[in-house]
C-alpha atoms as a PDB file:
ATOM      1  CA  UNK A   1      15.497 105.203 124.667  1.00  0.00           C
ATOM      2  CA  UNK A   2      15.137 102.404 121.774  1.00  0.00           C
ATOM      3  CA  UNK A   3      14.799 103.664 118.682  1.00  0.00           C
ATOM      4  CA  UNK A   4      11.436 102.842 117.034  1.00  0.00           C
ATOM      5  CA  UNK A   5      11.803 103.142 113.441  1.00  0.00           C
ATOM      6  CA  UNK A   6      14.831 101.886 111.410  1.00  0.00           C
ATOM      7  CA  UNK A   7      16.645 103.453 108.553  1.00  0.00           C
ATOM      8  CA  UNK A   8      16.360 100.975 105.558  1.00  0.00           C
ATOM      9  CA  UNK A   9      20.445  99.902 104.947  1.00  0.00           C
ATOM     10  CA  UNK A  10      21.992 100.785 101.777  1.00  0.00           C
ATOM     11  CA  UNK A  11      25.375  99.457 101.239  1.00  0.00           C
ATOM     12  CA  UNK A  12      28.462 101.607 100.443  1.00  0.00           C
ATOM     13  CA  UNK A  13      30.079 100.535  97.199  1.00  0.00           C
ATOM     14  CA  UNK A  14      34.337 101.324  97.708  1.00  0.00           C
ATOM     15  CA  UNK A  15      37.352 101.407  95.899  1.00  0.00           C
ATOM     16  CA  UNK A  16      41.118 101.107  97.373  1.00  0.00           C
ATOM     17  CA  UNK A  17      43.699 103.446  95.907  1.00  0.00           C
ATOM     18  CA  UNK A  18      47.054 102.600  95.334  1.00  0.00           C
ATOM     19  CA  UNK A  19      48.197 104.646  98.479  1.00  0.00           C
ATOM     20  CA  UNK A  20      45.977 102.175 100.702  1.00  0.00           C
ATOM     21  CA  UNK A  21      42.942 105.241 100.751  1.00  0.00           C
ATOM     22  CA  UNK A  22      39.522 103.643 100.636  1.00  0.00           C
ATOM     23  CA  UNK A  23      37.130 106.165  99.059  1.00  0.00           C
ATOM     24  CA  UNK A  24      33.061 105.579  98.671  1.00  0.00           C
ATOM     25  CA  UNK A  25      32.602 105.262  95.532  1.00  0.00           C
ATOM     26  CA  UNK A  26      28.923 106.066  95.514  1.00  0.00           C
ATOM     27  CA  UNK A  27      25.720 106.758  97.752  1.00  0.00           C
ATOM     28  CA  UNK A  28      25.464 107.334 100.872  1.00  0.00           C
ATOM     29  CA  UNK A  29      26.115 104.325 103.807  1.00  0.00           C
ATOM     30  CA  UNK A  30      22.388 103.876 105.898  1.00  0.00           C
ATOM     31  CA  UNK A  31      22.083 101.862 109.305  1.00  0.00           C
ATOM     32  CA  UNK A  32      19.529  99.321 109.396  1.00  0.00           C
ATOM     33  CA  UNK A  33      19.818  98.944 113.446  1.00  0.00           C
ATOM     34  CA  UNK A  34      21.135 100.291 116.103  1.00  0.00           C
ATOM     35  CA  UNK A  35      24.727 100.178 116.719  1.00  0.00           C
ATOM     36  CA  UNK A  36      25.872  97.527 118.603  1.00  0.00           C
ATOM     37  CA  UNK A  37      28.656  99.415 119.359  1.00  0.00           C
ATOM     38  CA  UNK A  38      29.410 103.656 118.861  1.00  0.00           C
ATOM     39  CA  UNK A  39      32.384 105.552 119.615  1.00  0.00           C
ATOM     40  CA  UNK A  40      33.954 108.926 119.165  1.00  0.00           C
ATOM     41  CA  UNK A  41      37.364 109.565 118.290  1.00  0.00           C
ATOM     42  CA  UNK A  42      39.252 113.054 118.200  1.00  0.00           C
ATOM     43  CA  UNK A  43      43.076 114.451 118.616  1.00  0.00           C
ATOM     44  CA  UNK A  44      45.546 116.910 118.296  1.00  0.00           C
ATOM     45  CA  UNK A  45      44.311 119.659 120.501  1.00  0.00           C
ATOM     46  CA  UNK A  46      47.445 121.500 120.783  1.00  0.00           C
ATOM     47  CA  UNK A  47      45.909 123.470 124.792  1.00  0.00           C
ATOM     48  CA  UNK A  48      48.215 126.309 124.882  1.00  0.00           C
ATOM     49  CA  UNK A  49      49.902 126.676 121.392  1.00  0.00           C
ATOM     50  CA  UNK A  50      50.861 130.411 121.097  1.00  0.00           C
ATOM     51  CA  UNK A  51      48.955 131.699 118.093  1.00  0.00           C
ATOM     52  CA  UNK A  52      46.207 129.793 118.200  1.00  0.00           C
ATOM     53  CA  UNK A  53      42.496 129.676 119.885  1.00  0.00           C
ATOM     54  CA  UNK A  54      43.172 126.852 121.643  1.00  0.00           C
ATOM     55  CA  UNK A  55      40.382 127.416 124.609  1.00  0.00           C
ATOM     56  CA  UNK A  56      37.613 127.556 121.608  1.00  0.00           C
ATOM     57  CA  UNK A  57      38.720 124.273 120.178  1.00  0.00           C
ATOM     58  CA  UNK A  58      38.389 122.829 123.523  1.00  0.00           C
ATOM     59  CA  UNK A  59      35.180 124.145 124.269  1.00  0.00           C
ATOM     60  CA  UNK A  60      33.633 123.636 120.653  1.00  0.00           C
ATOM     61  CA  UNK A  61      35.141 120.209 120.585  1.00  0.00           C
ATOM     62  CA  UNK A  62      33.189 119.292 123.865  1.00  0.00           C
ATOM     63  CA  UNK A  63      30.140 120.747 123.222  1.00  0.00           C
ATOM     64  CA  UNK A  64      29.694 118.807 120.061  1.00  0.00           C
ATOM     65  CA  UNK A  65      30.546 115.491 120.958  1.00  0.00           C
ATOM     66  CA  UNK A  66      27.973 116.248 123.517  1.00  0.00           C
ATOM     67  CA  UNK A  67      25.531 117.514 121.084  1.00  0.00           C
ATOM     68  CA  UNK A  68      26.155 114.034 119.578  1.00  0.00           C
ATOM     69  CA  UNK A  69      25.858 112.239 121.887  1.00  0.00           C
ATOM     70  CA  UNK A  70      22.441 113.878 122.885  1.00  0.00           C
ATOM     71  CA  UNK A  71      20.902 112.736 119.807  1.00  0.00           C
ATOM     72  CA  UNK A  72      22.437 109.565 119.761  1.00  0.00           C
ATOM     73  CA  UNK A  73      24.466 108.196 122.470  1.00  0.00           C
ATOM     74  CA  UNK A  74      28.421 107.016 122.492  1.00  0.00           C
ATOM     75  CA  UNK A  75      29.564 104.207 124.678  1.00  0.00           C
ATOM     76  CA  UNK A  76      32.854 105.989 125.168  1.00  0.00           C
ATOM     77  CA  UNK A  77      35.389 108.606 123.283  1.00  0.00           C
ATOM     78  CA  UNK A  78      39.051 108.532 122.698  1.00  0.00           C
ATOM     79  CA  UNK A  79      41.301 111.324 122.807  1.00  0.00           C
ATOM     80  CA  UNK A  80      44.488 110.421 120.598  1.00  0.00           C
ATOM     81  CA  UNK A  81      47.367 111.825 121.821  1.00  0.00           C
ATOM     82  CA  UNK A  82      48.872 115.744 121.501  1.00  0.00           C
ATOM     83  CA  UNK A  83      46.444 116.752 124.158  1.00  0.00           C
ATOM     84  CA  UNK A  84      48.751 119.731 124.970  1.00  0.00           C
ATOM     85  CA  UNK A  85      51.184 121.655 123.131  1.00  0.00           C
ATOM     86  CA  UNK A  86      54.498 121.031 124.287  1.00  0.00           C
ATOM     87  CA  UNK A  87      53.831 122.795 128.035  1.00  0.00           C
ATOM     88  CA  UNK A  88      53.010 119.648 130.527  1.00  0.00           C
ATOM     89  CA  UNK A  89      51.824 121.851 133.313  1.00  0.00           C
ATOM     90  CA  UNK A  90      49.246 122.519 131.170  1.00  0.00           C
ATOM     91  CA  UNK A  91      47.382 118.704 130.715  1.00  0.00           C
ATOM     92  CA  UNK A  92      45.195 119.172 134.384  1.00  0.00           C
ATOM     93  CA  UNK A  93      43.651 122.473 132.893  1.00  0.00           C
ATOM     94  CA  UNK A  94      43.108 120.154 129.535  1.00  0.00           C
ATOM     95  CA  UNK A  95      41.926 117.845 131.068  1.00  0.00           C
ATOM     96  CA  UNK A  96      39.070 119.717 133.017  1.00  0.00           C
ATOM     97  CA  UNK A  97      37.213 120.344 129.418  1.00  0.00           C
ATOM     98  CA  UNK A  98      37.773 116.387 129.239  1.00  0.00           C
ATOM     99  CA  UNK A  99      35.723 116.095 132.070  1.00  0.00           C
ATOM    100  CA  UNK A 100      32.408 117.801 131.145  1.00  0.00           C
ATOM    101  CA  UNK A 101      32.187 114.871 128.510  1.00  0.00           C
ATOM    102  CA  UNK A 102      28.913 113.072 128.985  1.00  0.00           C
ATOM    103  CA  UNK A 103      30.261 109.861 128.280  1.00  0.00           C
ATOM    104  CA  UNK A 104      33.278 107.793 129.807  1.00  0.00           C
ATOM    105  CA  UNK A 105      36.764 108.953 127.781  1.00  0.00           C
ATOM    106  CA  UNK A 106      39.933 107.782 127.404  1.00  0.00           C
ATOM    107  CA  UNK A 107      43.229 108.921 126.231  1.00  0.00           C
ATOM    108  CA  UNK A 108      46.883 108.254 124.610  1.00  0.00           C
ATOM    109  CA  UNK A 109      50.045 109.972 124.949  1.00  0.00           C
ATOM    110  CA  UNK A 110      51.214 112.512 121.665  1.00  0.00           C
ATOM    111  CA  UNK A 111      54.784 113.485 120.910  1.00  0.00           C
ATOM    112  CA  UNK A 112      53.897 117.362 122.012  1.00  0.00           C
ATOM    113  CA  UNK A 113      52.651 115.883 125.381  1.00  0.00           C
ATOM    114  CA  UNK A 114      55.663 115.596 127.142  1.00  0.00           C
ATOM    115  CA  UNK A 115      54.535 113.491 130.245  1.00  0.00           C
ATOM    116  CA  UNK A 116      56.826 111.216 132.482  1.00  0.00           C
ATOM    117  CA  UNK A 117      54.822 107.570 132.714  1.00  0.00           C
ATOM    118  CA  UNK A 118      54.349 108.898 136.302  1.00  0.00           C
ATOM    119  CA  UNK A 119      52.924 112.148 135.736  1.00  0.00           C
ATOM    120  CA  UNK A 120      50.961 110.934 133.197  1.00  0.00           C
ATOM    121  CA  UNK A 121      49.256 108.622 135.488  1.00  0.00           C
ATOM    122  CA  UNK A 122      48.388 110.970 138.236  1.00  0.00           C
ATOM    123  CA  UNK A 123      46.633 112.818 136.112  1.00  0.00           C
ATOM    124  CA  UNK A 124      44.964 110.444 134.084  1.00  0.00           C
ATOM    125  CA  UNK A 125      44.628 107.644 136.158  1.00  0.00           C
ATOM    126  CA  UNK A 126      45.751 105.156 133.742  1.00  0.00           C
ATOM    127  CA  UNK A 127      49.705 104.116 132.877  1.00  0.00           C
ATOM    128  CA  UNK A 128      50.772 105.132 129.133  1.00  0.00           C
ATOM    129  CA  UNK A 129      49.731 101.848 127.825  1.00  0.00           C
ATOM    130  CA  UNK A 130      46.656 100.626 129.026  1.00  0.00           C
ATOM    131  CA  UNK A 131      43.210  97.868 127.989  1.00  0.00           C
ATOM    132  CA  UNK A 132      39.675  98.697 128.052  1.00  0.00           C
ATOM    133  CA  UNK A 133      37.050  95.633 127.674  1.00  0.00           C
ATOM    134  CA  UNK A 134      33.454  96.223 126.701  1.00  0.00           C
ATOM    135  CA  UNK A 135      31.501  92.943 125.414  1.00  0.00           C
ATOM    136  CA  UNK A 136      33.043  91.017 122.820  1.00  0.00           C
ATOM    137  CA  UNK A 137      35.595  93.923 121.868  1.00  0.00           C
ATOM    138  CA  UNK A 138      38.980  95.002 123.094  1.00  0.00           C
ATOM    139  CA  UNK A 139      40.767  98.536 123.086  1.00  0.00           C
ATOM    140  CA  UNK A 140      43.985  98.760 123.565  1.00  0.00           C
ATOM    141  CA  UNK A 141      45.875 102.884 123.973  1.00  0.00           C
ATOM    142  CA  UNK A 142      49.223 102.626 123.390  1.00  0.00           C
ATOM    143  CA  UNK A 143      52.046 105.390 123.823  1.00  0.00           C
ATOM    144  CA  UNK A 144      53.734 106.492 120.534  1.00  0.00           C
ATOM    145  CA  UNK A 145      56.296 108.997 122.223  1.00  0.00           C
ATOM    146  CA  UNK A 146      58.111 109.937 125.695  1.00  0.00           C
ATOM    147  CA  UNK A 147      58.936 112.562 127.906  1.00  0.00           C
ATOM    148  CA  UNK A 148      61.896 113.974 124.906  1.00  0.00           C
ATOM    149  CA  UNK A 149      58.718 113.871 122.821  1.00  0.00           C
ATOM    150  CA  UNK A 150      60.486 111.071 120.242  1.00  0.00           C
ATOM    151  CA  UNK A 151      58.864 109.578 117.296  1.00  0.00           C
ATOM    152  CA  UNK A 152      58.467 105.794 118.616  1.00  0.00           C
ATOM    153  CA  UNK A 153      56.783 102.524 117.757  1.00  0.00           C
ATOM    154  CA  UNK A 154      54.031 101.228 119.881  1.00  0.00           C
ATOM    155  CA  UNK A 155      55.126  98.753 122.775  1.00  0.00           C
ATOM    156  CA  UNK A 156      55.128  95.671 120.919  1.00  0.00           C
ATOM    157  CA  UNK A 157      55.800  93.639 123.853  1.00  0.00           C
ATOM    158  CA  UNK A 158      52.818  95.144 125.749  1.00  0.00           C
ATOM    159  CA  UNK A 159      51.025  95.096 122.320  1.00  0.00           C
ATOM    160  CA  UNK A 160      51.906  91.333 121.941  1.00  0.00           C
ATOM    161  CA  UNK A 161      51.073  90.243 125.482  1.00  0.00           C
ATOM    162  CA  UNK A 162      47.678  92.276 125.034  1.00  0.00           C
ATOM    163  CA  UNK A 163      46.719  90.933 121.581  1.00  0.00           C
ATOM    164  CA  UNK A 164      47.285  87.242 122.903  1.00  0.00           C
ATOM    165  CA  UNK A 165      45.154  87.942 126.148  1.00  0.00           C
ATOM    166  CA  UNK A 166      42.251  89.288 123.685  1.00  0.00           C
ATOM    167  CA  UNK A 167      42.684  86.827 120.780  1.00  0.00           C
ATOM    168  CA  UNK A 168      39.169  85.548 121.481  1.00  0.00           C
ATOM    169  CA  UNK A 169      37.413  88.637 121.550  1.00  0.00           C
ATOM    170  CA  UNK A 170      35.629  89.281 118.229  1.00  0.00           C
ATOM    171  CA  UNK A 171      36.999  92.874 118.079  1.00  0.00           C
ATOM    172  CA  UNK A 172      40.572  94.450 118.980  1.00  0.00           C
ATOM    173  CA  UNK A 173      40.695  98.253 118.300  1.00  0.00           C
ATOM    174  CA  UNK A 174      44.087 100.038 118.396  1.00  0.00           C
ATOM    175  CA  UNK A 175      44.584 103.599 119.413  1.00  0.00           C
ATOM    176  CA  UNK A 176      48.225 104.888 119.150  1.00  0.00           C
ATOM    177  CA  UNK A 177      48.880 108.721 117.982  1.00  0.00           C
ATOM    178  CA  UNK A 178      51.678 108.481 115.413  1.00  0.00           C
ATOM    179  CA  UNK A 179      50.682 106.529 112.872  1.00  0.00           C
ATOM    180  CA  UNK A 180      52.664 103.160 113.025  1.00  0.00           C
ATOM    181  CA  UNK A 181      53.277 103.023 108.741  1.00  0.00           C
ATOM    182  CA  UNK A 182      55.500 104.972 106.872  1.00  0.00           C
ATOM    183  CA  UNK A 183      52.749 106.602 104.615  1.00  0.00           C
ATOM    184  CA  UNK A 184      53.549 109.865 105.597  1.00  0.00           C
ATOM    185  CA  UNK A 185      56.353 112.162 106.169  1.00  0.00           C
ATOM    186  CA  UNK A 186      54.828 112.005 110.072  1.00  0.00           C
ATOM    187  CA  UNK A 187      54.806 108.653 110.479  1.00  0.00           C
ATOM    188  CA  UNK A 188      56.548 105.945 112.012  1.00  0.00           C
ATOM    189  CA  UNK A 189      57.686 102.415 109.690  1.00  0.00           C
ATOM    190  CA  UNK A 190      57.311 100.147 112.773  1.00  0.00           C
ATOM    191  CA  UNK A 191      57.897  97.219 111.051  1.00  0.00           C
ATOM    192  CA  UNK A 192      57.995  94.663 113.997  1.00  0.00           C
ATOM    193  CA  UNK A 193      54.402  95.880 114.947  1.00  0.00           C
ATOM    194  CA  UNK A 194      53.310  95.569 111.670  1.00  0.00           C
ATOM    195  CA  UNK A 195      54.353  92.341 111.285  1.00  0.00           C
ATOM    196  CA  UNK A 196      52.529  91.151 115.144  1.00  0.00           C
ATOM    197  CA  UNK A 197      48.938  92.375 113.704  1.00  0.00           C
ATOM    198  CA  UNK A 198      49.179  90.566 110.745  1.00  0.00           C
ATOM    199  CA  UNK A 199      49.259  87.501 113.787  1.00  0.00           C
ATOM    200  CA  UNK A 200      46.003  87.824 114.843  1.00  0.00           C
ATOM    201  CA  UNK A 201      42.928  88.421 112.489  1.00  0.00           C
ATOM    202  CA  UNK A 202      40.691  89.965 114.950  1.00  0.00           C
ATOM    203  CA  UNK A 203      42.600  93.171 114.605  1.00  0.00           C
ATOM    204  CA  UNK A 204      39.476  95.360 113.327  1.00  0.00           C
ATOM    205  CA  UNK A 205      41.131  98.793 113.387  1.00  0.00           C
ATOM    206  CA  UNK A 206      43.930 101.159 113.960  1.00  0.00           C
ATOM    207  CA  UNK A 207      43.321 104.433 114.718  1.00  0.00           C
ATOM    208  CA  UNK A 208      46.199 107.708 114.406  1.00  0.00           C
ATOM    209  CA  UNK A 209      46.434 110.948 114.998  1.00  0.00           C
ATOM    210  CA  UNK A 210      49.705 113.292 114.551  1.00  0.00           C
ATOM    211  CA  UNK A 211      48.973 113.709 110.705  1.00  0.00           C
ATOM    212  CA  UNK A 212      46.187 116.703 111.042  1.00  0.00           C
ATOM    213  CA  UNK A 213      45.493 116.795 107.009  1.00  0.00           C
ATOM    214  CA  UNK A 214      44.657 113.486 106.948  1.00  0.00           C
ATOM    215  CA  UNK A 215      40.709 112.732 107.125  1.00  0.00           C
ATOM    216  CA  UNK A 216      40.921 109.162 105.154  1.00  0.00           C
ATOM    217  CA  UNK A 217      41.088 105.286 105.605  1.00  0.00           C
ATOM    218  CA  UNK A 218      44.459 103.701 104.502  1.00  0.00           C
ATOM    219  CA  UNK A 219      44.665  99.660 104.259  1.00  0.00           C
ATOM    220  CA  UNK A 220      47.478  97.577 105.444  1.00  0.00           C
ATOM    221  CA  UNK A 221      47.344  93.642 105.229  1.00  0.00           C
ATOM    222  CA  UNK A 222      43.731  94.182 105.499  1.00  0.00           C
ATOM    223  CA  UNK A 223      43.500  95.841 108.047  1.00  0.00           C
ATOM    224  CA  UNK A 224      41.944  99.643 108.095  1.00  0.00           C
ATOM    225  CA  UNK A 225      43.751 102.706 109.987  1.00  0.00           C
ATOM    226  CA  UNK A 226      41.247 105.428 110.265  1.00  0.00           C
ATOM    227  CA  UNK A 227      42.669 109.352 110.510  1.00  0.00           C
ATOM    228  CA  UNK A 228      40.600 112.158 112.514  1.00  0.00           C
ATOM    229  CA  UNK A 229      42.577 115.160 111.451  1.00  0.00           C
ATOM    230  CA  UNK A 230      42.441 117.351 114.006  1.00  0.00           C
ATOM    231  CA  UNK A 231      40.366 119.545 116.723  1.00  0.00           C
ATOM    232  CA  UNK A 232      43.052 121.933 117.211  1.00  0.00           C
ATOM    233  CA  UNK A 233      46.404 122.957 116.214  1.00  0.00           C
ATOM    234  CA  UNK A 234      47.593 125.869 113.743  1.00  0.00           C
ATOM    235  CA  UNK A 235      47.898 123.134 110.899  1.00  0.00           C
ATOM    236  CA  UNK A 236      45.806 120.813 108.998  1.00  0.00           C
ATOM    237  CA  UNK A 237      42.066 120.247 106.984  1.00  0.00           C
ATOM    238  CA  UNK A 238      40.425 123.328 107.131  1.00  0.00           C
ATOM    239  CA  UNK A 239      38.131 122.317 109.933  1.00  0.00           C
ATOM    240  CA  UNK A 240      38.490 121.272 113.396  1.00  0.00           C
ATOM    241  CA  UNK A 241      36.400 117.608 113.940  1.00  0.00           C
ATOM    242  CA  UNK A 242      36.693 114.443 115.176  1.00  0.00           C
ATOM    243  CA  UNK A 243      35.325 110.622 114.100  1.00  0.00           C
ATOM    244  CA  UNK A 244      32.335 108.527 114.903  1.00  0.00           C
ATOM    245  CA  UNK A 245      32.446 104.833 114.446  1.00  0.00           C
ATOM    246  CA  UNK A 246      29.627 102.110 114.731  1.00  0.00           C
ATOM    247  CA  UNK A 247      29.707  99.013 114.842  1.00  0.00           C
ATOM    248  CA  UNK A 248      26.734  97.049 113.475  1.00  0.00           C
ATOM    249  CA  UNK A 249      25.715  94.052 112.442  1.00  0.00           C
ATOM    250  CA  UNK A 250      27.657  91.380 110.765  1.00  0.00           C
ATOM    251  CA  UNK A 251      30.944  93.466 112.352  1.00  0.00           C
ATOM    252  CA  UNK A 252      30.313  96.041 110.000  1.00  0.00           C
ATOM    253  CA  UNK A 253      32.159  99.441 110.723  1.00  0.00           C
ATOM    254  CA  UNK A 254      30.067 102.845 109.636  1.00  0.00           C
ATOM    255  CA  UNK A 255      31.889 105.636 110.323  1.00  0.00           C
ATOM    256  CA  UNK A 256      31.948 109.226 109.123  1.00  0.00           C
ATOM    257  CA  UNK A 257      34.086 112.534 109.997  1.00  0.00           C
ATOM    258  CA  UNK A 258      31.968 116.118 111.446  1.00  0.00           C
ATOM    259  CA  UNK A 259      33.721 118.828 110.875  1.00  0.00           C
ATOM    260  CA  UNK A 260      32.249 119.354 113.839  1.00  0.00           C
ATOM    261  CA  UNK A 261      28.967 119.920 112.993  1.00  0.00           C
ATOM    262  CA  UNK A 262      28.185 118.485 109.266  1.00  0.00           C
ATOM    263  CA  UNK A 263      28.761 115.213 108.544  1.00  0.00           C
ATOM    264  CA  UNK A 264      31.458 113.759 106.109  1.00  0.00           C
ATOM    265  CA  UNK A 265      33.366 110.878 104.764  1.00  0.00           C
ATOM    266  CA  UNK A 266      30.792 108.271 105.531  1.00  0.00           C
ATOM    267  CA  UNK A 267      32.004 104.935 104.333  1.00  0.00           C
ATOM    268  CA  UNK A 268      31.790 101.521 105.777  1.00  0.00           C
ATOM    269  CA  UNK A 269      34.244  98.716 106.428  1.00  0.00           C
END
């Protein structure tokens, strides 16, 4: 159903810190239309980490995102790798919470999901690194890891192949788990992937899991990689949420962390 009334836009002032973090630096970020484009984005679920409640995060993690969706509907959400912890027999039963999504979903591979290309495709459906095209965007899910569970950087072959297949498209979003800069002690300096976005402008956004205390934007070459923290896991911000991104007019990106219920972190980009 079409929304009737409109919620007058107010513009997010922001600042970048020297770390790359962009922070509001006042107000509150308003959509004057409907997105043309919304989205969900969580990861690190850890299914089956001794120690933890892992079936809750599922469960509370689904019925949220639904909740969401309800109220306002997603086009699609994005599950970013470390789907299991460490046990592979375990990614079917993950995957049936997966499935009482109300909206299409995809996912990427994490280090603690320890999946053969093969395995991971029968029960996905979908190879390791993988395109999705909706309109004028592009999203592209890319592997960070293997079967050892290795810290790797994305395929930049497939990446490069990919980006010069979508080059036209207004949009290309990213999706890879381990974060593919060196900002933290998690992450990856994949320096020959850095340098093939910088090749095509239409990159709009990277998105990483891996690091669950990290709930920020950091910039590099202009362009934004957006964190999600983390739905599950013994480890991380003191909630358990996930990411919503909008796209709106003039390729504007709103988007805003709940944590899983309240929201946080709005900003736009």
């Amino acid at each position: 159903m079409k929304r009737q009334e409109f919620i007058k836009n107010i513009s997010l002032a922001t600042f970048l810190l020297a770390d790359g973090s962009i922070f509001p630096a006042f107000g509150e970020a308003f959509s004057a239309k409907k997105p043309r484009l919304r989205f969900v984005v969580a990861s690190d679920g850890h299914y089956g980490q001794p120690k933890t409640d892992y079936q809750n995060y599922f469960e509370t993690l689904v019925k949220n995102i639904n909740l969401q969706h309800r109220q306002q509907k997603f086009d699609f959400c994005v599950i970013n790798g470390d789907i299991v912890h460490d046990q592979i027999e375990l990614l079917a039963t993950a995957k049936s919470y997966f499935d009482d999504l109300l909206m299409p979903y995809f996912v990427t591979q994490g280090n603690h999901d320890h999946a053969t290309p093969e395995y991971w495709e029968r029960i996905w459906g979908v190879p390791l690194n993988y395109d999705y095209v909706l309109g004028n965007n592009a999203f592209l899910f890319g592997t960070t890891s293997n079967v050892e569970g290795k810290y790797l950087s994305p395929d930049v072959q497939w990446f490069k192949q990919k980006l010069e297949e979508y080059k036209r498209k207004k949009n290309v979003f990213i999706f890879v788990h381990i974060t593919p800069v060196k900002w933290t002690d998690n992450g990856v300096d994949a320096k020959e992937f850095q340098e093939l976005l910088k090749q095509y402008k239409n990159v709009r956004a990277i998105f990483n899991g891996h690091d669950h205390d990290q709930e920020g934007i950091k910039t590099q070459d202009g362009i934004p990689y957006l964190f999600d923290a983390h739905f599950g896991g013994n480890w991380g911000t003191a909630y358990r949420g996930f990411r919503v991104v909008e796209l709106m007019s003039k390729n504007a990106l709103l988007t805003y962390i709940m944590n899983p219920e309240t929201k946080i972190n709005e900003v736009t980009i």
